[in-house]
PDB file of N, CA and C in Angstrom:
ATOM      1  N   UNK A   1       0.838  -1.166   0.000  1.00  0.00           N
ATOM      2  CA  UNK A   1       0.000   0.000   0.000  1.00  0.00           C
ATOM      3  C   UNK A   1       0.892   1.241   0.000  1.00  0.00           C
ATOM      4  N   UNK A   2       0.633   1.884  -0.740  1.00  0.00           N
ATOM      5  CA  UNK A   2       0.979   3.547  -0.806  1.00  0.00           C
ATOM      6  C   UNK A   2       1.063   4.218   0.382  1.00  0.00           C
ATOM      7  N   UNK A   3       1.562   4.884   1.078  1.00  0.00           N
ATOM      8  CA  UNK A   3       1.721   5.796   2.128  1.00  0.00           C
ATOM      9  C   UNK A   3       1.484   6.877   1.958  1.00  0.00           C
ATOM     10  N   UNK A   4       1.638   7.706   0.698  1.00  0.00           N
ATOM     11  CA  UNK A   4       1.697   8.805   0.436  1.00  0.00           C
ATOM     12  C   UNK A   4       0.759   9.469  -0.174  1.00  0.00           C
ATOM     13  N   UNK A   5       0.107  10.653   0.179  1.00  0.00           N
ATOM     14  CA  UNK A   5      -0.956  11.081  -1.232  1.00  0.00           C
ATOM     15  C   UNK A   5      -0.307  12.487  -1.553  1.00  0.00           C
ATOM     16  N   UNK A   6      -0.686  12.571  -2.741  1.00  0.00           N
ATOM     17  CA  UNK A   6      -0.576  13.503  -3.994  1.00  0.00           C
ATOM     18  C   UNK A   6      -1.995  14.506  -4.076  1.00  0.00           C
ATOM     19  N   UNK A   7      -1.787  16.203  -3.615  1.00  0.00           N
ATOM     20  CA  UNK A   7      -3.287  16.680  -4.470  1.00  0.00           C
ATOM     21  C   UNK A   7      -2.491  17.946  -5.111  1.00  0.00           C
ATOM     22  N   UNK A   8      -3.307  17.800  -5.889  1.00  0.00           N
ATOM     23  CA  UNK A   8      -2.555  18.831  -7.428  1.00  0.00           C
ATOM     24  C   UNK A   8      -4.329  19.650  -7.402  1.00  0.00           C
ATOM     25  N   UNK A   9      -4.164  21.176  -7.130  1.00  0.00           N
ATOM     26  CA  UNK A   9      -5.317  21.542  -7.411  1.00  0.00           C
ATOM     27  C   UNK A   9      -5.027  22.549  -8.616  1.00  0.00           C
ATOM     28  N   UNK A  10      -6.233  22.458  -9.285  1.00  0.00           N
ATOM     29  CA  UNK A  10      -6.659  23.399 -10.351  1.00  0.00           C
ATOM     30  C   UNK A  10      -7.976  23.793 -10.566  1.00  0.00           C
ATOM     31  N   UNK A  11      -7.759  25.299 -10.922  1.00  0.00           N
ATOM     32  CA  UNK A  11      -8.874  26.136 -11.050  1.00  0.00           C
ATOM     33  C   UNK A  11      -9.456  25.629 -12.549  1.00  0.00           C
ATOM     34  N   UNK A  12     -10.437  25.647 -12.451  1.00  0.00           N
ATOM     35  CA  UNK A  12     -11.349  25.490 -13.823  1.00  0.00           C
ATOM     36  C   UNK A  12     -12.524  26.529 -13.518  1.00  0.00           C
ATOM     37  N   UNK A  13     -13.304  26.708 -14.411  1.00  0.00           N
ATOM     38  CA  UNK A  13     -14.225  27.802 -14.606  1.00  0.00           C
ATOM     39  C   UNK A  13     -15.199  27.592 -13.810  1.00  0.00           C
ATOM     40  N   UNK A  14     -15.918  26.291 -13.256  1.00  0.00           N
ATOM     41  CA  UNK A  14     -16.406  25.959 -12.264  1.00  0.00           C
ATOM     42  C   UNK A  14     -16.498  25.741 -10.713  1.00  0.00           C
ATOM     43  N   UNK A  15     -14.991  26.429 -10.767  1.00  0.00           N
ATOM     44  CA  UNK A  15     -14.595  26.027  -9.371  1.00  0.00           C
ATOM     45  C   UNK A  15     -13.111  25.901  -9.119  1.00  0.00           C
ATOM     46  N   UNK A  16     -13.054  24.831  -8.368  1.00  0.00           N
ATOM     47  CA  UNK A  16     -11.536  24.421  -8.200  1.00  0.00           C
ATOM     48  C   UNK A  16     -11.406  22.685  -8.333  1.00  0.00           C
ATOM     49  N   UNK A  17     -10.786  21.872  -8.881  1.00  0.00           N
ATOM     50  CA  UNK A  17     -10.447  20.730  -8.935  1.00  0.00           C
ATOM     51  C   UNK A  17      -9.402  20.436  -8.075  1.00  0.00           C
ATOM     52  N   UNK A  18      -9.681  19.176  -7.182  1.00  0.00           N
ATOM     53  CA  UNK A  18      -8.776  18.704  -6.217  1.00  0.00           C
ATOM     54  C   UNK A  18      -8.539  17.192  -6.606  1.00  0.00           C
ATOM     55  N   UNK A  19      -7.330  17.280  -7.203  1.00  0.00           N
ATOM     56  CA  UNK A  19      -7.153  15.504  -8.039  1.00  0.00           C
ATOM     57  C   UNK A  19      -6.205  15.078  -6.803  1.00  0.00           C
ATOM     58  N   UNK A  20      -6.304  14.060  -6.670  1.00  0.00           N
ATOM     59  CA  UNK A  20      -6.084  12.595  -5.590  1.00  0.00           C
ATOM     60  C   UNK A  20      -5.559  11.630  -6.031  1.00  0.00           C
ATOM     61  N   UNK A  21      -4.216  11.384  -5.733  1.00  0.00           N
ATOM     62  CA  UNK A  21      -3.561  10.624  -6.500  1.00  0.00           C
ATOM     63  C   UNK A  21      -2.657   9.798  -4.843  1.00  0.00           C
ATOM     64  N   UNK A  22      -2.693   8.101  -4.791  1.00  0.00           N
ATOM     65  CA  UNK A  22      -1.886   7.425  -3.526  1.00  0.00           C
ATOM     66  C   UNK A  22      -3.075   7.051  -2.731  1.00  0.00           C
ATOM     67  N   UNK A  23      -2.900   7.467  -1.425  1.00  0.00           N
ATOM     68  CA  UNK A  23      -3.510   6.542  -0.518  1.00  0.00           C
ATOM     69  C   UNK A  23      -4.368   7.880   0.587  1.00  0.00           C
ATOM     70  N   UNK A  24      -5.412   7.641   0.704  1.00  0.00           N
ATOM     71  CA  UNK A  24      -6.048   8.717   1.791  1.00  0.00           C
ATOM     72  C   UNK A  24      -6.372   8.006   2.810  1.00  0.00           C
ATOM     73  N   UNK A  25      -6.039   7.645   3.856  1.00  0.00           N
ATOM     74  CA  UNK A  25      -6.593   7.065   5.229  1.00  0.00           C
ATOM     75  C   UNK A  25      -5.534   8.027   6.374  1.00  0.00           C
ATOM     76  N   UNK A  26      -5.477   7.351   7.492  1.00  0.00           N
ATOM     77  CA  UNK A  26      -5.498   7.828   8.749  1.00  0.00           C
ATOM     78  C   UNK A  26      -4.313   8.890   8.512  1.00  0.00           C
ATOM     79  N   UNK A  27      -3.267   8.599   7.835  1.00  0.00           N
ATOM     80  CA  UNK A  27      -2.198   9.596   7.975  1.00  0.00           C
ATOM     81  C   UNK A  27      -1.731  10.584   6.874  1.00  0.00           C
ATOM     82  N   UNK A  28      -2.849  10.441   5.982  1.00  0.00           N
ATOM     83  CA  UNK A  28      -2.574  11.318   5.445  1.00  0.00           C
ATOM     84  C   UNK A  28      -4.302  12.260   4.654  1.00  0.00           C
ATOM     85  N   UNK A  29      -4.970  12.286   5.606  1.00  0.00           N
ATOM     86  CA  UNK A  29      -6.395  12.446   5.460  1.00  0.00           C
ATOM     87  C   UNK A  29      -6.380  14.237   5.548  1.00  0.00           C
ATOM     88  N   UNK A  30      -5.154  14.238   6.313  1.00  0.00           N
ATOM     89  CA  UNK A  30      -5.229  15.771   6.940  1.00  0.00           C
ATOM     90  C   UNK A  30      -4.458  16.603   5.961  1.00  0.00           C
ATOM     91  N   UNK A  31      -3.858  16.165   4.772  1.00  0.00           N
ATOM     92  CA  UNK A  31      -3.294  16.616   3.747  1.00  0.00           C
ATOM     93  C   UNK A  31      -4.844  17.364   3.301  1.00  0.00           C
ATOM     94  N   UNK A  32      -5.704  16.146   3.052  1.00  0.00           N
ATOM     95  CA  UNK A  32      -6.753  16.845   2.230  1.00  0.00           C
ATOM     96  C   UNK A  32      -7.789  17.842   2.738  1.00  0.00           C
ATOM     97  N   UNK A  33      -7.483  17.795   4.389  1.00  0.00           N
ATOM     98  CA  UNK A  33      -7.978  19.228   4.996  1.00  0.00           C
ATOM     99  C   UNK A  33      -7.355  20.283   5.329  1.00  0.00           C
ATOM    100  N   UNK A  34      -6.123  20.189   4.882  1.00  0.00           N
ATOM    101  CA  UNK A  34      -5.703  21.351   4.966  1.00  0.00           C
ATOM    102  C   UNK A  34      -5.258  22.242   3.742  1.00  0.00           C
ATOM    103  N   UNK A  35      -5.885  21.242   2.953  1.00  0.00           N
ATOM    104  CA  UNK A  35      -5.832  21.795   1.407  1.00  0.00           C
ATOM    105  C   UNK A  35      -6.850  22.636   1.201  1.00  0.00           C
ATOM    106  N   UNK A  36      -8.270  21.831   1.680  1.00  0.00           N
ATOM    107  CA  UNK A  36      -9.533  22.562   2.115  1.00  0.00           C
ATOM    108  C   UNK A  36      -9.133  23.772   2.445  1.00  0.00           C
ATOM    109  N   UNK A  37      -8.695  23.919   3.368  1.00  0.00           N
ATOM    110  CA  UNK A  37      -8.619  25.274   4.397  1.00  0.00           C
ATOM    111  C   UNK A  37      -8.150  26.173   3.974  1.00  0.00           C
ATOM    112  N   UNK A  38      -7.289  26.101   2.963  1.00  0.00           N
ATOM    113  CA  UNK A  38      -7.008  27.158   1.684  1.00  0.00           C
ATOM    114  C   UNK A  38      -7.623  26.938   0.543  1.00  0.00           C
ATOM    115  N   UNK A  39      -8.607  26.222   0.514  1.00  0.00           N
ATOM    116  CA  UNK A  39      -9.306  26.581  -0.858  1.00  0.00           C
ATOM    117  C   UNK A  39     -10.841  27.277  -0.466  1.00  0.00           C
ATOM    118  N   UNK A  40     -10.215  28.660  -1.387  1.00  0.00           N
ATOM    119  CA  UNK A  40     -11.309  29.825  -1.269  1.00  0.00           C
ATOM    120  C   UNK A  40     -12.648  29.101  -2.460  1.00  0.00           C
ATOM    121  N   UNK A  41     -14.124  29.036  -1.970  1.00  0.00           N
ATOM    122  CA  UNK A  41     -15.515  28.821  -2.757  1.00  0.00           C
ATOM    123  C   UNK A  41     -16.158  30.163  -2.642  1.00  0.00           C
ATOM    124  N   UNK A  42     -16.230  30.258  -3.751  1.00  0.00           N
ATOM    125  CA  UNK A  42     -17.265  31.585  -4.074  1.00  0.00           C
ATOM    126  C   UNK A  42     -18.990  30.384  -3.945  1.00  0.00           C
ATOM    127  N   UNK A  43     -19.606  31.161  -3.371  1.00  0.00           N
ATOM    128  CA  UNK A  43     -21.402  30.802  -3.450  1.00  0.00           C
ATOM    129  C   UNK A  43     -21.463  30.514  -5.079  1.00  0.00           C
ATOM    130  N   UNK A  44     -21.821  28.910  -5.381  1.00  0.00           N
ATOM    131  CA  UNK A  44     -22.263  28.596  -6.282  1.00  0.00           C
ATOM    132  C   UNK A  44     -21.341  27.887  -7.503  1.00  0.00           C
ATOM    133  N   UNK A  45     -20.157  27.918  -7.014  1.00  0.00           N
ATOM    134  CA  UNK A  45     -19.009  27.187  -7.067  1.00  0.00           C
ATOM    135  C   UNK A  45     -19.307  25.550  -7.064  1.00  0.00           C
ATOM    136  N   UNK A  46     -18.420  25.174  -7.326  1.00  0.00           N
ATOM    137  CA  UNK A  46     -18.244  24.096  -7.735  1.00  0.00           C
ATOM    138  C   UNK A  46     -17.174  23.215  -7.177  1.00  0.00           C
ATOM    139  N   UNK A  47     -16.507  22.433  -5.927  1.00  0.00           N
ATOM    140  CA  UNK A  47     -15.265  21.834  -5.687  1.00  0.00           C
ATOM    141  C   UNK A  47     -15.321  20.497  -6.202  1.00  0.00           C
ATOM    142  N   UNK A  48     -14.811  20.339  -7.039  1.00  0.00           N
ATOM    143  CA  UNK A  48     -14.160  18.403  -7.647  1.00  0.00           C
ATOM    144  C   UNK A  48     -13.338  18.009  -6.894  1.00  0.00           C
ATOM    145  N   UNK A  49     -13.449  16.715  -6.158  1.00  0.00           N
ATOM    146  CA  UNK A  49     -12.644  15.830  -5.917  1.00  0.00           C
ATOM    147  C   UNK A  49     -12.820  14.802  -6.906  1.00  0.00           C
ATOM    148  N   UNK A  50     -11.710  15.038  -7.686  1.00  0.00           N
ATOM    149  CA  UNK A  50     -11.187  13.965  -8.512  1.00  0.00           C
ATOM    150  C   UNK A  50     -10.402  12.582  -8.110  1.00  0.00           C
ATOM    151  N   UNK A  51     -10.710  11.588  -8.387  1.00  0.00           N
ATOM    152  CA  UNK A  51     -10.324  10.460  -7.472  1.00  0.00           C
ATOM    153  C   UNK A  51      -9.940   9.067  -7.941  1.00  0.00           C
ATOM    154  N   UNK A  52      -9.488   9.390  -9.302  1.00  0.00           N
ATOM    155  CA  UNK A  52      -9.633   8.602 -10.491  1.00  0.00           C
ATOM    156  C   UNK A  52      -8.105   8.074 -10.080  1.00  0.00           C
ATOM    157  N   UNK A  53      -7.046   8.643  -9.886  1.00  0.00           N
ATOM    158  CA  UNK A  53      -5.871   7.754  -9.396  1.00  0.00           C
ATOM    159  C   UNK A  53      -5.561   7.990  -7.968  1.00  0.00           C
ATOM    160  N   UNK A  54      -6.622   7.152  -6.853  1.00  0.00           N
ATOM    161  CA  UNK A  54      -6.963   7.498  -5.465  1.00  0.00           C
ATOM    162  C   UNK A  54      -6.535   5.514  -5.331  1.00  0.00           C
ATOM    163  N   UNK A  55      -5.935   4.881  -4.869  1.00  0.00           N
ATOM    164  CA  UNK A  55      -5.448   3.970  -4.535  1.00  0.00           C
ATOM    165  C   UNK A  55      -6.273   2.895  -3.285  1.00  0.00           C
ATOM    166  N   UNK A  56      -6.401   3.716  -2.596  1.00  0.00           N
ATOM    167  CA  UNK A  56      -6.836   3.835  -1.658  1.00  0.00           C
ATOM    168  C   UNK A  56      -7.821   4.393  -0.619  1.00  0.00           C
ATOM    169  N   UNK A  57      -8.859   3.746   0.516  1.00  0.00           N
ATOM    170  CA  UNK A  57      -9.257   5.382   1.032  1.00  0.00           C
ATOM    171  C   UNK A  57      -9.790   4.368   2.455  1.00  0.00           C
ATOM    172  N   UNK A  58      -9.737   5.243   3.479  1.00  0.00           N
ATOM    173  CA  UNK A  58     -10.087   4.107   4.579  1.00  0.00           C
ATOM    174  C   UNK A  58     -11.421   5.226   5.418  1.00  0.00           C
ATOM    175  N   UNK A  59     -11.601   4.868   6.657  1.00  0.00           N
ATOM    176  CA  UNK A  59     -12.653   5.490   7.287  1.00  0.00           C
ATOM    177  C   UNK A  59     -12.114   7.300   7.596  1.00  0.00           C
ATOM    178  N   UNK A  60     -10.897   7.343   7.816  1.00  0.00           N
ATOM    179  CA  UNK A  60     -10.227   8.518   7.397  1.00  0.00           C
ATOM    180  C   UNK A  60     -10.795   9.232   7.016  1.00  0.00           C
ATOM    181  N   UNK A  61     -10.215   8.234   5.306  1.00  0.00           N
ATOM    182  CA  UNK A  61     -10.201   9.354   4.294  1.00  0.00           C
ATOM    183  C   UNK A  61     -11.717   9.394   3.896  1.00  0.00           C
ATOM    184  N   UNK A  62     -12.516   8.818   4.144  1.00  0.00           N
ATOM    185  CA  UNK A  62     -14.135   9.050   4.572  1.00  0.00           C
ATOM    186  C   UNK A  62     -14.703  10.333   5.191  1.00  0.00           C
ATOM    187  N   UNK A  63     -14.021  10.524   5.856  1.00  0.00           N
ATOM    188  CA  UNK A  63     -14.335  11.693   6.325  1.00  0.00           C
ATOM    189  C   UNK A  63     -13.826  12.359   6.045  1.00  0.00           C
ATOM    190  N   UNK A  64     -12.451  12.400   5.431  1.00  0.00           N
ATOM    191  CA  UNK A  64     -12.145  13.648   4.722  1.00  0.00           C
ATOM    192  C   UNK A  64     -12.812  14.349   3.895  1.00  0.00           C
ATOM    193  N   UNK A  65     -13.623  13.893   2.954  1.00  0.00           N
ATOM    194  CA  UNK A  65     -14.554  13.415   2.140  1.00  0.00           C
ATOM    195  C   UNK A  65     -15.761  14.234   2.707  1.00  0.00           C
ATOM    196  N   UNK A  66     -15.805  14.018   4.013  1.00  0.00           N
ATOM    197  CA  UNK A  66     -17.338  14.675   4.525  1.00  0.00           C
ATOM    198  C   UNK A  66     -16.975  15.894   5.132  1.00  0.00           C
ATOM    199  N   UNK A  67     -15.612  15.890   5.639  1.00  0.00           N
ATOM    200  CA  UNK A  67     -15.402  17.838   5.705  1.00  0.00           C
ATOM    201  C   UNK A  67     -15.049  18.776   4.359  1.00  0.00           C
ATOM    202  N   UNK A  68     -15.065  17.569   3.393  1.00  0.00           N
ATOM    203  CA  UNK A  68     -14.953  18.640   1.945  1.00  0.00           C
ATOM    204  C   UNK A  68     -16.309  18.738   1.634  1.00  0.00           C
ATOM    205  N   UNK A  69     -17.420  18.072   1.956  1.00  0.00           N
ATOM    206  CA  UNK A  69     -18.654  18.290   1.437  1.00  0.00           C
ATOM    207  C   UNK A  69     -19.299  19.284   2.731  1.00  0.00           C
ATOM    208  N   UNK A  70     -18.922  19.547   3.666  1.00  0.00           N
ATOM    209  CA  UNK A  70     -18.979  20.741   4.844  1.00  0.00           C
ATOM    210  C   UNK A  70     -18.408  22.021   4.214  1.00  0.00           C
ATOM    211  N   UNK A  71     -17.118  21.889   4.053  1.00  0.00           N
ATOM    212  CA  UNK A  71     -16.554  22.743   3.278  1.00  0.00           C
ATOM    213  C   UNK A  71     -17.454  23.902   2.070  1.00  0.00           C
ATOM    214  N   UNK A  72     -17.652  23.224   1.209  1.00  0.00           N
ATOM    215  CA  UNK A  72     -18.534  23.571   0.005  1.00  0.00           C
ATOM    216  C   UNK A  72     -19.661  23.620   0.575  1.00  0.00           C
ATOM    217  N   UNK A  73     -20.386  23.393   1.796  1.00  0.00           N
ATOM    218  CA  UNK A  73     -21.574  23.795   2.508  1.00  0.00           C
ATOM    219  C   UNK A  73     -21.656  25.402   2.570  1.00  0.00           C
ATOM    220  N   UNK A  74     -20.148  25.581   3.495  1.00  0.00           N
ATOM    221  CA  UNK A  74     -20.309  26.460   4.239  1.00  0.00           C
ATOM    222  C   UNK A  74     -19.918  27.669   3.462  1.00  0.00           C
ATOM    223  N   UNK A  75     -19.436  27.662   2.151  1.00  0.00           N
ATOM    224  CA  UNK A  75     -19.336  28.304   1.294  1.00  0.00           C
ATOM    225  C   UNK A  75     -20.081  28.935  -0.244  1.00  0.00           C
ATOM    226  N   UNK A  76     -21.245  28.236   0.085  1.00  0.00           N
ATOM    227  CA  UNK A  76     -22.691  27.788  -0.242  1.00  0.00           C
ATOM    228  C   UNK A  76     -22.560  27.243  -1.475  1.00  0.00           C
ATOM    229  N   UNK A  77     -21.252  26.266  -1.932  1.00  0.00           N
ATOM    230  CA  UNK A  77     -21.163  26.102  -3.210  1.00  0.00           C
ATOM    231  C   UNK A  77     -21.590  24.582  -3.202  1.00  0.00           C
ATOM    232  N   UNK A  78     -20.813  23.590  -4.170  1.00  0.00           N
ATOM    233  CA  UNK A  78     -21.454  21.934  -4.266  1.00  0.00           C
ATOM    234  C   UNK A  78     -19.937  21.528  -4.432  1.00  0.00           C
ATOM    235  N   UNK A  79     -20.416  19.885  -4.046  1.00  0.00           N
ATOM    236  CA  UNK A  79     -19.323  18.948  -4.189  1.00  0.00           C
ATOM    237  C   UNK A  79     -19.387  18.401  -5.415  1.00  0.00           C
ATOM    238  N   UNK A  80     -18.314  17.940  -5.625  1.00  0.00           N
ATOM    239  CA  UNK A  80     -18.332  16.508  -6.801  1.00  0.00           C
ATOM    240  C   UNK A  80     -17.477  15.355  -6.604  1.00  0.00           C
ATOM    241  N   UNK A  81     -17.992  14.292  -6.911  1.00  0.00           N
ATOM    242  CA  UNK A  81     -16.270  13.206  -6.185  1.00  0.00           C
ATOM    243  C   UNK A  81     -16.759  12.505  -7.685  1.00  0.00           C
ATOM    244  N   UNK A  82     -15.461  12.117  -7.891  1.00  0.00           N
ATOM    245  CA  UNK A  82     -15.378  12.225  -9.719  1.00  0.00           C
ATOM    246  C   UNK A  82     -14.600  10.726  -9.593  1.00  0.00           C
ATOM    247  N   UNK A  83     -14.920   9.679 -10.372  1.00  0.00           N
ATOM    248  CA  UNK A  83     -14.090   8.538 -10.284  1.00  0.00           C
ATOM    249  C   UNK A  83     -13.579   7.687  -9.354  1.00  0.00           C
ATOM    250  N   UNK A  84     -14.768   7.537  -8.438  1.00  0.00           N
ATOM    251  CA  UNK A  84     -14.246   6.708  -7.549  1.00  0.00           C
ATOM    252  C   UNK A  84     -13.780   5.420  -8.111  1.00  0.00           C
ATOM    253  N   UNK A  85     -13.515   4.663  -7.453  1.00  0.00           N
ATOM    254  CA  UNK A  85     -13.386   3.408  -7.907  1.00  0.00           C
ATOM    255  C   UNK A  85     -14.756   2.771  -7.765  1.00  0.00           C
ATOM    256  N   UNK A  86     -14.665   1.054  -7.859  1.00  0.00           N
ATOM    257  CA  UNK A  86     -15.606   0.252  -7.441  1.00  0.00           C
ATOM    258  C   UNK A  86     -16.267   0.108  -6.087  1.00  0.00           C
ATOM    259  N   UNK A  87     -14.715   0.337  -5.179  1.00  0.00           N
ATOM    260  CA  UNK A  87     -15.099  -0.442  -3.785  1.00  0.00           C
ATOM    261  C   UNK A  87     -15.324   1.166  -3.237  1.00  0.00           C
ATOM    262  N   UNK A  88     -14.875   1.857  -3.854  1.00  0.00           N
ATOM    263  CA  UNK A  88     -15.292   3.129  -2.768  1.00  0.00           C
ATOM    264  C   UNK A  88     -16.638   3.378  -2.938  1.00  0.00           C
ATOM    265  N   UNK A  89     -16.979   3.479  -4.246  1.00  0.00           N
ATOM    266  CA  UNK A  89     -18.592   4.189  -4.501  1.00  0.00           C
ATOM    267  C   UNK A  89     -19.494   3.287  -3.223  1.00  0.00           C
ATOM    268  N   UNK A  90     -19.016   1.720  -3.786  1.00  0.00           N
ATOM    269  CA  UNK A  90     -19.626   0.596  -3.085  1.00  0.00           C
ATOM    270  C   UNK A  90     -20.057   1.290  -1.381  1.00  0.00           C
ATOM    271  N   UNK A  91     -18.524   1.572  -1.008  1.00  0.00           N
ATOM    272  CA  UNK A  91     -18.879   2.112   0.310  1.00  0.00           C
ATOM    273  C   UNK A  91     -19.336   3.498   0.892  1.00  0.00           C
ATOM    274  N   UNK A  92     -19.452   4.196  -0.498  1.00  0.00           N
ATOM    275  CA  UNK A  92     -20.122   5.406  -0.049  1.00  0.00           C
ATOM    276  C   UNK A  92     -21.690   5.163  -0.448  1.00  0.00           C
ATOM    277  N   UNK A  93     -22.092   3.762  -0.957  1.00  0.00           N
ATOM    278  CA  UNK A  93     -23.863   3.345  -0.810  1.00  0.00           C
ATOM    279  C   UNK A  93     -23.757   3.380   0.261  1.00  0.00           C
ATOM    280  N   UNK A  94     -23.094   2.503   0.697  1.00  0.00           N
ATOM    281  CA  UNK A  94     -23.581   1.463   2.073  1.00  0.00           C
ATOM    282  C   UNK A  94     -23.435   2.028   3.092  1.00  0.00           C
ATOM    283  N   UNK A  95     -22.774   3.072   3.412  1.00  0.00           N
ATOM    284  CA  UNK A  95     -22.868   4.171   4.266  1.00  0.00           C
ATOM    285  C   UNK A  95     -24.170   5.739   4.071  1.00  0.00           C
ATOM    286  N   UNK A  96     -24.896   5.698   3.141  1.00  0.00           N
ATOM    287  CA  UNK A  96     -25.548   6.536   2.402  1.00  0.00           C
ATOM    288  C   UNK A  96     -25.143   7.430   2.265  1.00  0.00           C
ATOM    289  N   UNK A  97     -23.526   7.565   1.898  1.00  0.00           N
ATOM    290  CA  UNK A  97     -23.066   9.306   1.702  1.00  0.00           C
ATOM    291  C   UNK A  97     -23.224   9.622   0.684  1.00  0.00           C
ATOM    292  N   UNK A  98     -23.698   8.294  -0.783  1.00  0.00           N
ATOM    293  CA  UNK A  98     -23.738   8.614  -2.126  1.00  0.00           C
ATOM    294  C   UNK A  98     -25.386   9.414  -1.996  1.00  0.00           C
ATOM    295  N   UNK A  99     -26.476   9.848  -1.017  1.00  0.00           N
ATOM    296  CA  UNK A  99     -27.473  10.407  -1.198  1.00  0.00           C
ATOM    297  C   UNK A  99     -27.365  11.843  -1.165  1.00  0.00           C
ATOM    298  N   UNK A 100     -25.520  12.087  -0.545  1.00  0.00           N
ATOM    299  CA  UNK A 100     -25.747  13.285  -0.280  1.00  0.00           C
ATOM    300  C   UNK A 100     -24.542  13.900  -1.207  1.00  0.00           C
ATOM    301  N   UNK A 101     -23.560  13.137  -1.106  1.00  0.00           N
ATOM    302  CA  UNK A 101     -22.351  13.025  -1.980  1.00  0.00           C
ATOM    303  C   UNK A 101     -22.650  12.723  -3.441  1.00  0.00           C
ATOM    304  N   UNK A 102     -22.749  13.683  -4.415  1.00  0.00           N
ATOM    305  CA  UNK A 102     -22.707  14.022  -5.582  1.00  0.00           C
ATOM    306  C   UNK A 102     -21.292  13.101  -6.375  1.00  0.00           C
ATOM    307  N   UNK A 103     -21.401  12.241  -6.918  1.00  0.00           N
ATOM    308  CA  UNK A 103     -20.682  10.916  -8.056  1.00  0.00           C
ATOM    309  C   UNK A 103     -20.883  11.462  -9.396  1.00  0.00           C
ATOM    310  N   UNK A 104     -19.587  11.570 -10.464  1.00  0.00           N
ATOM    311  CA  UNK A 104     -19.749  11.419 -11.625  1.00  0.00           C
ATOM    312  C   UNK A 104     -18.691  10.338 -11.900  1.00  0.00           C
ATOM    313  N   UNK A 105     -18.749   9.654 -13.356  1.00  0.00           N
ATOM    314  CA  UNK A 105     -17.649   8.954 -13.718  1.00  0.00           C
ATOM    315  C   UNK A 105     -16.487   9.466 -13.931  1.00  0.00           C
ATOM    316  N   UNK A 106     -16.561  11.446 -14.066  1.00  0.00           N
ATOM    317  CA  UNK A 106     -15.342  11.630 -14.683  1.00  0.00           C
ATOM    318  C   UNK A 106     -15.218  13.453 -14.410  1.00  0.00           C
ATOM    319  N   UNK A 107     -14.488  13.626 -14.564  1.00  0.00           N
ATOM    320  CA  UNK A 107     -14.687  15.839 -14.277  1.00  0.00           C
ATOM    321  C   UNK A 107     -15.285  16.248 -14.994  1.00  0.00           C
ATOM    322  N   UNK A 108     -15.433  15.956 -16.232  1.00  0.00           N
ATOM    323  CA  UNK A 108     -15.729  16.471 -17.427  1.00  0.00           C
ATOM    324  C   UNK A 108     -17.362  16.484 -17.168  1.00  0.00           C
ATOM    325  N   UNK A 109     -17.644  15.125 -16.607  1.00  0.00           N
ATOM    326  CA  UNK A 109     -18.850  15.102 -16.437  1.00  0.00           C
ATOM    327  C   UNK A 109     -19.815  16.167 -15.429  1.00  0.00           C
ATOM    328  N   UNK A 110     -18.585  16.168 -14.591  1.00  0.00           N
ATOM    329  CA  UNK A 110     -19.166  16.679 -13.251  1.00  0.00           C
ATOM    330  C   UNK A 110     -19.394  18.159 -13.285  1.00  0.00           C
ATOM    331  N   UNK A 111     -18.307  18.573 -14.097  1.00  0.00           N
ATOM    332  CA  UNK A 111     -18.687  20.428 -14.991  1.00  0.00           C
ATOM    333  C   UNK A 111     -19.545  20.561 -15.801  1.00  0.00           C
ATOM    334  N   UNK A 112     -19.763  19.496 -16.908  1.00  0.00           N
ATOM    335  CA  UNK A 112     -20.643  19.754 -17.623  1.00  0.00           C
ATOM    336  C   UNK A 112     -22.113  19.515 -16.863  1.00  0.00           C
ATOM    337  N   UNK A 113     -22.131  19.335 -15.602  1.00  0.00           N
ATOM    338  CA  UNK A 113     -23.544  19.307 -15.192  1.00  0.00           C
ATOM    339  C   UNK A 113     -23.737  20.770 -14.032  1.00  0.00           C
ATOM    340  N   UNK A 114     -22.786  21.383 -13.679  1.00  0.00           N
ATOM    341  CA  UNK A 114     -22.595  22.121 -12.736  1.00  0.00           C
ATOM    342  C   UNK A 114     -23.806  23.029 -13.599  1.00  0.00           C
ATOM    343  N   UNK A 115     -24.259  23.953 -12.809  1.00  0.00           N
ATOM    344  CA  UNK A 115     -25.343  25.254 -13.493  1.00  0.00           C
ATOM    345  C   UNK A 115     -24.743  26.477 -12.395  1.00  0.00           C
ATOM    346  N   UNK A 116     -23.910  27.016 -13.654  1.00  0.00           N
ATOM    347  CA  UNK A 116     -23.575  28.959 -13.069  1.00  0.00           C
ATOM    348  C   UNK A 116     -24.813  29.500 -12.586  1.00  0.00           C
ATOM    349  N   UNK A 117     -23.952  30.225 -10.993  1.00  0.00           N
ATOM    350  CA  UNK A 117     -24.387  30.705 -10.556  1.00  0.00           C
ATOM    351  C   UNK A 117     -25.449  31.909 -11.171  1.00  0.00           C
ATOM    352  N   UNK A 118     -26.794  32.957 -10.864  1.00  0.00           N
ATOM    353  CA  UNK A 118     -27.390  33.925 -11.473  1.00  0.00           C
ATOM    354  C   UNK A 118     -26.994  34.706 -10.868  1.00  0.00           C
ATOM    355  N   UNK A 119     -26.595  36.197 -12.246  1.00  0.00           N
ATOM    356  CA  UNK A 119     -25.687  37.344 -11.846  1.00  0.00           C
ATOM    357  C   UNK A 119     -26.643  37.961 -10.988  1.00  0.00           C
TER     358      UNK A 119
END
């Protein structure tokens, strides 16, 4: 198993993209909140977690997951978690975070569904 995670963020017109690359559980969960904590959401924004080369993810990184969807709460914008794998989506049913946690297969997808904010 990977030890290490990777987040590479980029601005896109929707927001900000947060790609996930290694392993997210207990020790390195706090990478992805403190990435949070500097990423500025304008109301109506858009944050991607991209997750398409995410290795890994344990109860952790589960919750990392649920202070990025706090995050984009409190900033009145939306989440996206983009590519999970199999076993994660699996476990974000079975936990019901996929009712609240917004899934696409891919970013592309997940922008092209976003709806800009009204001036």
């Amino acid at each position: 198993m990977t030890r290490t995670l990777t987040i590479t963020a980029t601005e896109v017109p929707s927001g900000t993209v947060l790609a996930l690359a290694g392993d997210l559980h207990l020790h390195t969960a706090g990478q992805l909140r403190d990435i949070l904590k500097k990423t500025d959401l304008d109301a109506g924004q858009q944050l991607i977690i991209d997750m398409k080369a995410l290795d890994f993810c344990d109860s952790s990184g589960i919750a990392a997951l649920v202070a990025a969807y706090r995050h984009a709460q409190k900033s009145r914008a939306t989440l996206a978690l983009t590519a999970p794998s199999a076993r994660l989506a699996r476990l974000l049913a079975l936990s019901g975070l996929d009712r609240f946690l917004a899934l696409y297969p891919t970013t592309a997808e997940a922008q092209a569904a976003w709806t800009p904010p009204s001036p």
